[in-house]
N, C-alpha and C. Protein backbone atom coordinates (compact mmCIF):
# COMPACT_ATOMS: atom_id res chain seq x y z
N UNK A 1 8.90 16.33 31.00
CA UNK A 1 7.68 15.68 30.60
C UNK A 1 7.53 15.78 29.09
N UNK A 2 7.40 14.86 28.82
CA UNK A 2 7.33 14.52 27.00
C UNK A 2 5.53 15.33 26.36
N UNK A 3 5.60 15.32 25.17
CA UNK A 3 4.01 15.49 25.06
C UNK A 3 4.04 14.77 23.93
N UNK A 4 2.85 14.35 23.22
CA UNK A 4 2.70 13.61 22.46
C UNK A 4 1.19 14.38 21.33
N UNK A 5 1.95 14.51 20.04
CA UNK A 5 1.62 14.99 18.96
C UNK A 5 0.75 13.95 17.83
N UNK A 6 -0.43 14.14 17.63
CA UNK A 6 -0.76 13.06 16.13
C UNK A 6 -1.20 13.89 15.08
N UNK A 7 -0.13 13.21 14.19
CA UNK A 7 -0.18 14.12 12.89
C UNK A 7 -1.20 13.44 11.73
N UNK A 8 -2.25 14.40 11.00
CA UNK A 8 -2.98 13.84 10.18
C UNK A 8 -2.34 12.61 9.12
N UNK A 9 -3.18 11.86 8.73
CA UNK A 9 -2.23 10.52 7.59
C UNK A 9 -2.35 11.55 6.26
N UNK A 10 -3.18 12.97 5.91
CA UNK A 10 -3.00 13.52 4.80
C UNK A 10 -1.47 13.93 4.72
N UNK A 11 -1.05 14.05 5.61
CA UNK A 11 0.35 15.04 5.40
C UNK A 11 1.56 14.39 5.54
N UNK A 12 1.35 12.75 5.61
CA UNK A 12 2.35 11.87 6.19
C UNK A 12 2.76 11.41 4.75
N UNK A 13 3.90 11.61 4.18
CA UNK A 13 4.63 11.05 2.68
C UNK A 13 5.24 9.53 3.07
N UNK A 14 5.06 8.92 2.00
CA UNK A 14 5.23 7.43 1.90
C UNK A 14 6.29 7.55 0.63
N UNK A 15 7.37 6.54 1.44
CA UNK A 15 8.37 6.53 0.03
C UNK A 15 8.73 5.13 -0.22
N UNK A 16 8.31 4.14 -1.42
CA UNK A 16 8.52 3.30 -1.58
C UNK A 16 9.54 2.60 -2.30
N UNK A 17 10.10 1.12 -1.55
CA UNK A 17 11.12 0.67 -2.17
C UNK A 17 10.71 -1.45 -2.81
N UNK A 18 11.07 -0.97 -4.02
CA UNK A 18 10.93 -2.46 -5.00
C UNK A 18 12.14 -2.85 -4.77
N UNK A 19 12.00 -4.57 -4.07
CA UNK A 19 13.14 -5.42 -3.87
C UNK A 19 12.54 -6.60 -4.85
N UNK A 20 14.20 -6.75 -6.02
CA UNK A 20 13.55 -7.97 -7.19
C UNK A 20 14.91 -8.77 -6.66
N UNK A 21 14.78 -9.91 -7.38
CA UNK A 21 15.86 -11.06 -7.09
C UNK A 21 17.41 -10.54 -6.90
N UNK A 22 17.18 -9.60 -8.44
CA UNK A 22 18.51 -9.02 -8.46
C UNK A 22 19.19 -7.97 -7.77
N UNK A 23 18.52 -6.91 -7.58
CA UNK A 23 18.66 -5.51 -6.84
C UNK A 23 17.32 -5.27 -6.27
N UNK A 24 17.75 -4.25 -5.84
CA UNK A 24 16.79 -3.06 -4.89
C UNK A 24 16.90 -1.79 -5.54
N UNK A 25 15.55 -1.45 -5.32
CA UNK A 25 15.47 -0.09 -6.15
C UNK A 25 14.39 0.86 -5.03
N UNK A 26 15.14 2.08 -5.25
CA UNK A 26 14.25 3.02 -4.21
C UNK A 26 13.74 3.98 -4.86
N UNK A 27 12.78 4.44 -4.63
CA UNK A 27 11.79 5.37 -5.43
C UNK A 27 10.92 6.25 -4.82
N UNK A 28 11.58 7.84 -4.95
CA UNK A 28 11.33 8.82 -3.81
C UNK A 28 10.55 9.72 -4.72
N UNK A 29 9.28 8.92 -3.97
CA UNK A 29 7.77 9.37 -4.66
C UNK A 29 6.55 9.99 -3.64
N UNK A 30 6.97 11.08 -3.03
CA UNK A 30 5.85 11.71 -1.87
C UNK A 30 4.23 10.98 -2.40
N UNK A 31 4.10 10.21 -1.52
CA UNK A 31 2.61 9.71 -1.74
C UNK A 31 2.10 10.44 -0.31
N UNK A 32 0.61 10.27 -0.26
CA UNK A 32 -0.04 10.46 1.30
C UNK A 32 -0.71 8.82 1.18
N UNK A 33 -0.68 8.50 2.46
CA UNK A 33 -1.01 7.36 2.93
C UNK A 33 -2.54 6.70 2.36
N UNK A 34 -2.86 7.89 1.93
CA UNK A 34 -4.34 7.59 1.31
C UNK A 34 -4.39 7.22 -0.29
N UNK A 35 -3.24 7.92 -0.49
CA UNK A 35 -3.26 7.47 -2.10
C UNK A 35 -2.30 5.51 -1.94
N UNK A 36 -1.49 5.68 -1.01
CA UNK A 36 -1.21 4.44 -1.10
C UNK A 36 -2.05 3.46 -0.86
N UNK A 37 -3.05 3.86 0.08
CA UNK A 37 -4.04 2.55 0.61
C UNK A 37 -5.08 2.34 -0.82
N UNK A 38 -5.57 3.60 -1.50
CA UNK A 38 -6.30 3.14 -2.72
C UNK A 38 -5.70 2.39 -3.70
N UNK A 39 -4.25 3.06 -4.13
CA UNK A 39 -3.42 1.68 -5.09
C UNK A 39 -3.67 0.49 -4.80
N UNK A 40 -3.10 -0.21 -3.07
CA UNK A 40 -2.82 -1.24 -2.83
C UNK A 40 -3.93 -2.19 -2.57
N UNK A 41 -5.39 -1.14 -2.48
CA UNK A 41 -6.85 -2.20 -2.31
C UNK A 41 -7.18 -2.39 -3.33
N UNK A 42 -7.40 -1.72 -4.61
CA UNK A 42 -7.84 -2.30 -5.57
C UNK A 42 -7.45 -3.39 -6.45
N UNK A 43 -6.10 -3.52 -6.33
CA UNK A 43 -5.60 -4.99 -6.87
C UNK A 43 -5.74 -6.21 -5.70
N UNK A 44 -5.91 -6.19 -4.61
CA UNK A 44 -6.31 -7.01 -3.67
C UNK A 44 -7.81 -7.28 -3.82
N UNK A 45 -8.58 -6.53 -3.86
CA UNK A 45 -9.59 -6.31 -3.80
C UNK A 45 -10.35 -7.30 -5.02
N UNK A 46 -9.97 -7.19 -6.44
CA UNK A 46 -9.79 -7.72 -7.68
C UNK A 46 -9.40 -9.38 -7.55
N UNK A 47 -8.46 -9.82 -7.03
CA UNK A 47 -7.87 -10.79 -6.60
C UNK A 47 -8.27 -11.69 -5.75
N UNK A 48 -9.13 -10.87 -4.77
CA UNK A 48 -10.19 -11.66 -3.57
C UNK A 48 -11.01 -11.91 -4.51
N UNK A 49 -11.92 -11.19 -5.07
CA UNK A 49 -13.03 -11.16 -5.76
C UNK A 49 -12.62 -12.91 -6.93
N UNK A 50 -11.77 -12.50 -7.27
CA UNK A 50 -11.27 -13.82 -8.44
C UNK A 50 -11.36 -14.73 -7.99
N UNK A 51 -11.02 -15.09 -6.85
CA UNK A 51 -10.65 -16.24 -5.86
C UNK A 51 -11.80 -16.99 -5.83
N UNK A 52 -12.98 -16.48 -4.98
CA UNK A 52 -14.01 -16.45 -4.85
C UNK A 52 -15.11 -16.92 -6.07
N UNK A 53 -14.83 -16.58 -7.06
CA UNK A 53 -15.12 -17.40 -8.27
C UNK A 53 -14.62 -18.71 -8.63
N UNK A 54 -13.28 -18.69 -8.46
CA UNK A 54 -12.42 -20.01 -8.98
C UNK A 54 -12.80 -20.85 -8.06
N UNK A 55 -12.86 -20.62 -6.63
CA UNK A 55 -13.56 -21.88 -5.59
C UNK A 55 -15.15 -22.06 -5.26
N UNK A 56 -15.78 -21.05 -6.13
CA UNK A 56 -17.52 -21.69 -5.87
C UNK A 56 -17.62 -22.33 -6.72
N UNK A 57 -17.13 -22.79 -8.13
CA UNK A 57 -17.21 -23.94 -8.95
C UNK A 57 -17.38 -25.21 -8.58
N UNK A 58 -16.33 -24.91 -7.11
CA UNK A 58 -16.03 -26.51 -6.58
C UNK A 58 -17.11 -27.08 -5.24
C-alpha cells in the first residue's frame, strides 16, 4: 500500500531554463515557488493593466 505525502510549495526549488532561437541555456537557481509566482505576476500583471488602457480609447 502506497501512502501519499504533500510537501509545502516553501521548500519546493524551481530551476529555470531560457530557450532563445539559438541555444538553450539552463540556470540552476534554487527559487521557492513563491518567489517565482511574484517575478512572473508582476510583469503580467503590468501588461494586463497596459492593455486595458490601449483598448478603452477605442
Amino acid at each position: 500500500m502506497g501512502a501519499f505525502v504533500q510537501q509545502s510549495l516553501d521548500d519546493v526549488d524551481v530551476h529555470l531554463v531560457a530557450v532563445s532561437a539559438n541555444c538553450t541555456v539552463a540556470v540552476d537557481i534554487p527559487m521557492t515557488v513563491d518567489e517565482v509566482i511574484h517575478i512572473a505576476v508582476i510583469p503580467l500583471a503590468i501588461q494586463n493593466h497596459i492593455l486595458k488602457i490601449e483598448f478603452s480609447r477605442f
